[in-house]
C-alpha atoms as a PDB file:
ATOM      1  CA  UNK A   1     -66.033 112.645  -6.216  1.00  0.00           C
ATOM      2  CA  UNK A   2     -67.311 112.038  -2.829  1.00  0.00           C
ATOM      3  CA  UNK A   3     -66.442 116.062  -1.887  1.00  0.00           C
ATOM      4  CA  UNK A   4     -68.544 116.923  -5.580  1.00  0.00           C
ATOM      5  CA  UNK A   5     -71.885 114.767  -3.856  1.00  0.00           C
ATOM      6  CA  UNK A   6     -71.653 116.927  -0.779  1.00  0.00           C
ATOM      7  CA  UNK A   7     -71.597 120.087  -2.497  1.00  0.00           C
ATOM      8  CA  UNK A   8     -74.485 119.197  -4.903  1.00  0.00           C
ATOM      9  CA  UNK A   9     -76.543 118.316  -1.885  1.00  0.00           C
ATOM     10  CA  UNK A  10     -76.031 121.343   0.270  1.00  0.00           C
ATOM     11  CA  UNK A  11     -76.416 123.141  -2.561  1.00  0.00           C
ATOM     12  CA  UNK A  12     -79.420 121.534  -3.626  1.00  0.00           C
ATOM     13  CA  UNK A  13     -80.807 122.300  -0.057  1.00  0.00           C
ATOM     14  CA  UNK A  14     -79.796 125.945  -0.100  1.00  0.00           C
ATOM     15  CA  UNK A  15     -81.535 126.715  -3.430  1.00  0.00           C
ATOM     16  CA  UNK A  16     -84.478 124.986  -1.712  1.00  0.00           C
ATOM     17  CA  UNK A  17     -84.701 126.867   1.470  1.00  0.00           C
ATOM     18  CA  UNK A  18     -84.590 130.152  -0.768  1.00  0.00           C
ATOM     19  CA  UNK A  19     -86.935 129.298  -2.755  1.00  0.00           C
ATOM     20  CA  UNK A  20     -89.755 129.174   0.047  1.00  0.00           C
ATOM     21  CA  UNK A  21     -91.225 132.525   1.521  1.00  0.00           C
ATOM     22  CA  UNK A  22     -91.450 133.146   5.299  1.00  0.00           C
ATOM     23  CA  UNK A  23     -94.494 135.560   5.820  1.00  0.00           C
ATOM     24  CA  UNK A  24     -94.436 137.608   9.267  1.00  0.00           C
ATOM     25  CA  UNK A  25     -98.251 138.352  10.040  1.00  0.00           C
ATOM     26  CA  UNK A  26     -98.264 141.859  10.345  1.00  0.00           C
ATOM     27  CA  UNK A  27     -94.896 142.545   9.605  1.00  0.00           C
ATOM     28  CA  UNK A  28     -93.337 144.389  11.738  1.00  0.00           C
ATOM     29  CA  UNK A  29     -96.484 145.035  13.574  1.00  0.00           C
ATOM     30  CA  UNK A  30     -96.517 141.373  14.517  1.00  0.00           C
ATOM     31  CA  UNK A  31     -99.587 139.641  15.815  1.00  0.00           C
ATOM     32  CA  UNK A  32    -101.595 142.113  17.869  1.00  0.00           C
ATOM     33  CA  UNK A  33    -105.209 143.903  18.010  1.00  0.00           C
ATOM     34  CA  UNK A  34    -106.437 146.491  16.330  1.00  0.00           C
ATOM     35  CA  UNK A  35    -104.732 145.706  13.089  1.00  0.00           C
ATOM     36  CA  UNK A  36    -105.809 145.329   9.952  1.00  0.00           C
ATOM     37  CA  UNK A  37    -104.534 141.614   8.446  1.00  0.00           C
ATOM     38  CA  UNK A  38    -107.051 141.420   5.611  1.00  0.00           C
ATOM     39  CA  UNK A  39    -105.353 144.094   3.768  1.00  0.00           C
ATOM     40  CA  UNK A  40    -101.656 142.630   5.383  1.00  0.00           C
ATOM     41  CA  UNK A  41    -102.746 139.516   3.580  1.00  0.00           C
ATOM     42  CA  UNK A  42    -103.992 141.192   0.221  1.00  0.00           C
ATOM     43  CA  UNK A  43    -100.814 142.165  -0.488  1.00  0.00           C
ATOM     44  CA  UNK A  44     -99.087 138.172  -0.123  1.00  0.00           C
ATOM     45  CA  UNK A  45     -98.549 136.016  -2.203  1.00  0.00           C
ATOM     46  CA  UNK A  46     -98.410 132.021  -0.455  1.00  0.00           C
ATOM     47  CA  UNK A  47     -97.168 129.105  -2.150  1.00  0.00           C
ATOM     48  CA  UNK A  48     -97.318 125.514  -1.034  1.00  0.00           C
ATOM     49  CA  UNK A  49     -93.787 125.298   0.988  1.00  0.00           C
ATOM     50  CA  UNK A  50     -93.899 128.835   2.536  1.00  0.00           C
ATOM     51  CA  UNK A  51     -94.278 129.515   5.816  1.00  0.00           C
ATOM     52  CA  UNK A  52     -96.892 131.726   7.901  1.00  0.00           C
ATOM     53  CA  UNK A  53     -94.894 133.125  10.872  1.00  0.00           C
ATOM     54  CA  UNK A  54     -96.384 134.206  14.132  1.00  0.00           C
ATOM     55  CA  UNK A  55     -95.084 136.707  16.475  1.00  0.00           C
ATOM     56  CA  UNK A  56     -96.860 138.125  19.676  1.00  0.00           C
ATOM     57  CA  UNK A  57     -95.647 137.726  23.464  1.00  0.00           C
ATOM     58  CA  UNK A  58     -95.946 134.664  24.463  1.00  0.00           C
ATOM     59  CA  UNK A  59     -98.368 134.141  27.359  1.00  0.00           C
ATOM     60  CA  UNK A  60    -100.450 136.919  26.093  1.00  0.00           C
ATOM     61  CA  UNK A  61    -101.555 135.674  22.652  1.00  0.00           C
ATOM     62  CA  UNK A  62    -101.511 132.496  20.776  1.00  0.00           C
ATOM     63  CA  UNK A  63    -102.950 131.259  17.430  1.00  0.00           C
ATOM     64  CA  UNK A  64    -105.116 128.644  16.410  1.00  0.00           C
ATOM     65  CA  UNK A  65    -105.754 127.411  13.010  1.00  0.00           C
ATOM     66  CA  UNK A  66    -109.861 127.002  12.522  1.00  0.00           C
ATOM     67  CA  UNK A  67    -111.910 126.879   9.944  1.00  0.00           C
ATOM     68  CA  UNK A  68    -114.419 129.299   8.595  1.00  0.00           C
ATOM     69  CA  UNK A  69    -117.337 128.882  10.557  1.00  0.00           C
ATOM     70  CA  UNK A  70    -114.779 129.572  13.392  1.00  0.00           C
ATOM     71  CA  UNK A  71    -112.943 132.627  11.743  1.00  0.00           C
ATOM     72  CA  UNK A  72    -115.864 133.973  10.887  1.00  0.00           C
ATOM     73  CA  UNK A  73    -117.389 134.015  14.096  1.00  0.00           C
ATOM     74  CA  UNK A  74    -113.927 134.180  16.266  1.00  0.00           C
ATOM     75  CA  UNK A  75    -114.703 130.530  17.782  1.00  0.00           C
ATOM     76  CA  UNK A  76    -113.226 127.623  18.158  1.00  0.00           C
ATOM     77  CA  UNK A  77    -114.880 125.609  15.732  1.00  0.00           C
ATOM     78  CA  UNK A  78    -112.801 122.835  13.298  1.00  0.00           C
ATOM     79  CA  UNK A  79    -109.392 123.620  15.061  1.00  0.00           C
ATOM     80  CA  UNK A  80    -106.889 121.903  13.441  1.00  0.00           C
ATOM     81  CA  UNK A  81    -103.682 123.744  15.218  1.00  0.00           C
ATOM     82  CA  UNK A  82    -102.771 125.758  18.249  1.00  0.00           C
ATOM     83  CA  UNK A  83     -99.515 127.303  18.508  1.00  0.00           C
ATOM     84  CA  UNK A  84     -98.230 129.400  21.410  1.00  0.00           C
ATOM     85  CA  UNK A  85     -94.466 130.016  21.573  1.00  0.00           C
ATOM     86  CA  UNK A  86     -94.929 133.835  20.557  1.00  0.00           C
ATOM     87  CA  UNK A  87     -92.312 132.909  17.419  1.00  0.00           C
ATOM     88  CA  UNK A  88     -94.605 130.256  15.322  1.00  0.00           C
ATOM     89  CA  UNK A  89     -93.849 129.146  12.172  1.00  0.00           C
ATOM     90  CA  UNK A  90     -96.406 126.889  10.542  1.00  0.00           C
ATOM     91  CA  UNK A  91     -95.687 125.150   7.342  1.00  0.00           C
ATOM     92  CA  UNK A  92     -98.195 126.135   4.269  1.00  0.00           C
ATOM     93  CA  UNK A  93     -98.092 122.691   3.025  1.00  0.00           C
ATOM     94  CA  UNK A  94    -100.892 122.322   1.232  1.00  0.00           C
ATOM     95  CA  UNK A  95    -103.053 124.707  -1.762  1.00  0.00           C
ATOM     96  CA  UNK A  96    -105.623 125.444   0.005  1.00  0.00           C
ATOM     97  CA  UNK A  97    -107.178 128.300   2.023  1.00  0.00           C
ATOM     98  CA  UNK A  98    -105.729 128.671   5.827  1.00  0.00           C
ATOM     99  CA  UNK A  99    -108.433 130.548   8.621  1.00  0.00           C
ATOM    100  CA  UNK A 100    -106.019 131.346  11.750  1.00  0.00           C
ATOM    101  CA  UNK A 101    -106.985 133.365  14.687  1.00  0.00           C
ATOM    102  CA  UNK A 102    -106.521 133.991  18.464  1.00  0.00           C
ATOM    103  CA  UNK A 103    -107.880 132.237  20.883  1.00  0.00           C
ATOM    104  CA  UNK A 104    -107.246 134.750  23.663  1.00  0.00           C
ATOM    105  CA  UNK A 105    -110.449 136.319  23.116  1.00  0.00           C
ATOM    106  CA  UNK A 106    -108.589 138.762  20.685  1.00  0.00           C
ATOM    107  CA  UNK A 107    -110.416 137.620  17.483  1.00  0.00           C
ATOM    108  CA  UNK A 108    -113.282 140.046  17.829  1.00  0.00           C
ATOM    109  CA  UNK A 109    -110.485 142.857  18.037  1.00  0.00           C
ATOM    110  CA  UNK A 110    -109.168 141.946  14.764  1.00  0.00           C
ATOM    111  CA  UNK A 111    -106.538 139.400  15.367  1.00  0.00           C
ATOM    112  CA  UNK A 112    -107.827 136.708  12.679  1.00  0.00           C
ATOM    113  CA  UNK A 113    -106.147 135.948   9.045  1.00  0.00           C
ATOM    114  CA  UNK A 114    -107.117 134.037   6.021  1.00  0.00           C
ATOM    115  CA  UNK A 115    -104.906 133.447   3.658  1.00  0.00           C
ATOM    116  CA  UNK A 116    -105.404 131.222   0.301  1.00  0.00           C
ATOM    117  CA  UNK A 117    -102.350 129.220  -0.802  1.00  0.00           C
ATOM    118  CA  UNK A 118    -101.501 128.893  -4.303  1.00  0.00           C
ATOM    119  CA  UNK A 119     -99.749 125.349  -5.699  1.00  0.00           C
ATOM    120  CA  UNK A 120     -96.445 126.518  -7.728  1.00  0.00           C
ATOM    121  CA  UNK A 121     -96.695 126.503 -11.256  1.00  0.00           C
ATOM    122  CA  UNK A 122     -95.516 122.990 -13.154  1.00  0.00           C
ATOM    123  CA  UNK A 123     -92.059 123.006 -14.033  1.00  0.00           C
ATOM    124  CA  UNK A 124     -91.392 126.428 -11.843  1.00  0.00           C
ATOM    125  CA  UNK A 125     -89.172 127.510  -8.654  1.00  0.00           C
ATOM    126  CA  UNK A 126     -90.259 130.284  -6.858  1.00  0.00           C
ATOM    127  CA  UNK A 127     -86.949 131.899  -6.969  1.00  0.00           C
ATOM    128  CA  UNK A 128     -87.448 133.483 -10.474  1.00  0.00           C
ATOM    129  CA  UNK A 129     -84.589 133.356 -12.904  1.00  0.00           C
ATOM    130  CA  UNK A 130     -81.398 130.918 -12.510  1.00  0.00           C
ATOM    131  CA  UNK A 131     -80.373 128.585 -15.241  1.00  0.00           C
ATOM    132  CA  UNK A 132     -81.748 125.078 -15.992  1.00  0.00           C
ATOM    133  CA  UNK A 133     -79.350 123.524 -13.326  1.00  0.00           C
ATOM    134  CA  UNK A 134     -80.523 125.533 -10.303  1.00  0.00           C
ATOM    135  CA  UNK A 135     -83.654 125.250 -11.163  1.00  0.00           C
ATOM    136  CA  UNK A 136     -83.219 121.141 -11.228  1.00  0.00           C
ATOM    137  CA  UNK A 137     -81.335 121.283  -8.425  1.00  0.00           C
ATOM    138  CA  UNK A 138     -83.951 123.141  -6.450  1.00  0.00           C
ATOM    139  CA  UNK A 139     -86.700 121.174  -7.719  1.00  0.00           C
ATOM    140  CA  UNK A 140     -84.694 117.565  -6.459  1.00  0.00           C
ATOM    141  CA  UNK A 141     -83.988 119.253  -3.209  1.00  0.00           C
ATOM    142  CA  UNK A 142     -87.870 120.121  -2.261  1.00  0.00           C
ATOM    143  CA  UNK A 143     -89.000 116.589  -4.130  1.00  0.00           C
ATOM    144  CA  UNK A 144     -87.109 115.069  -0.817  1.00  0.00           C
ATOM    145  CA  UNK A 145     -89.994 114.736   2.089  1.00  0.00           C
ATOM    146  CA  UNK A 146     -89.644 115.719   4.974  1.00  0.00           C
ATOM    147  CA  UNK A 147     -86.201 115.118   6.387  1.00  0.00           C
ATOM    148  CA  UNK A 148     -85.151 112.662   3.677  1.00  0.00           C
ATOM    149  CA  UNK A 149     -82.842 115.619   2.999  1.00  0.00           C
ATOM    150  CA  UNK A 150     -80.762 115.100   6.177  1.00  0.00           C
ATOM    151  CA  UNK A 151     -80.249 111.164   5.542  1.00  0.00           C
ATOM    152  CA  UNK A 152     -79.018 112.659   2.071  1.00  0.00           C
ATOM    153  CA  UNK A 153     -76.807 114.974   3.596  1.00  0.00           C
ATOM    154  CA  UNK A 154     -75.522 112.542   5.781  1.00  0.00           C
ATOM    155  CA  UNK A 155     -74.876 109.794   3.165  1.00  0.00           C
ATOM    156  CA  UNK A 156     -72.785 112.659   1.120  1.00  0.00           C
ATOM    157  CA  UNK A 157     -70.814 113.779   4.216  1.00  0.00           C
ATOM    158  CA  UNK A 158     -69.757 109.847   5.304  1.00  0.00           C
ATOM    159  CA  UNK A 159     -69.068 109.259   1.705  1.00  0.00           C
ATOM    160  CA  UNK A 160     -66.426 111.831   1.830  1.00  0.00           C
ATOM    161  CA  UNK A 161     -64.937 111.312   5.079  1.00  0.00           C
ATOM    162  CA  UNK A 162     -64.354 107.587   3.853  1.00  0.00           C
ATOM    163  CA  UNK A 163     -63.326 108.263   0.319  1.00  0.00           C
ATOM    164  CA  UNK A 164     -59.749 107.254   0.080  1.00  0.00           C
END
């Protein structure tokens, strides 16, 4: 019984993590001038739960989250995030829309992105198709906040190490 809860959980978790989108900026142009990320970001789709991935060298960019008085005139005005590891991943946690640029004085040269971010449909997983019980089990695996999913996962794995 106790090896039956551990499997629902990690599968529960795995359905979740597919069911969220990681978005490269740029693709496999990454984040650098001189390219075009309107039109990049015309052809997304973002969901609340998907990530918005960053990758430049680090040291010679970095992005910072503003809001559209800033992105529209590449300042720093209503930062709410700064990120500079050259590999940033920043959680798209809300429906709402997302003004991101770079601070490095690379804004004017193009490096700036908005994105709008769509809530998911009621009753829907973004991985389209499954049956009824993947689709449950996905949508009880993203209801758990933050890492409430670990504690899970760690209640399920003690429960079967000390099941007789």
């Amino acid at each position: 019984m106790a090896c039956l809860l551990l499997v629902a959980v990690l599968a529960g978790f795995a359905v979740s993590l597919s069911s969220a989108t990681d978005h490269i900026v740029g693709a496999n142009h990454g984040w650098n001038p001189n390219i075009n990320y309107s039109l990049w970001s015309g052809n997304q789709t973002f969901y609340v739960g998907d990530l918005i991935s960053f990758r430049y060298q680090k040291g010679t960019h970095n992005v910072f989250e503003v809001n559209e008085t800033g992105y529209d005139n590449c300042t720093m005005a209503g930062v709410a995030g700064n990120w500079t590891s050259g590999k940033d991943f920043i959680p798209l946690n809300e429906s709402r829309r997302y003004y991101f640029i770079c601070g490095n004085g690379l804004c004017q040269a193009g490096m700036k992105v908005a994105i709008t971010v769509h809530p998911l449909p009621q009753n829907a997983t973004k991985s389209h198709g499954g049956d009824a019980a993947e689709q449950e089990a996905a949508s009880a695996a993203t209801a758990l906040p933050g890492t409430a999913w670990l504690a899970a996962l760690a209640v399920a794995a003690a429960a079967a190490v000390l099941a007789p």
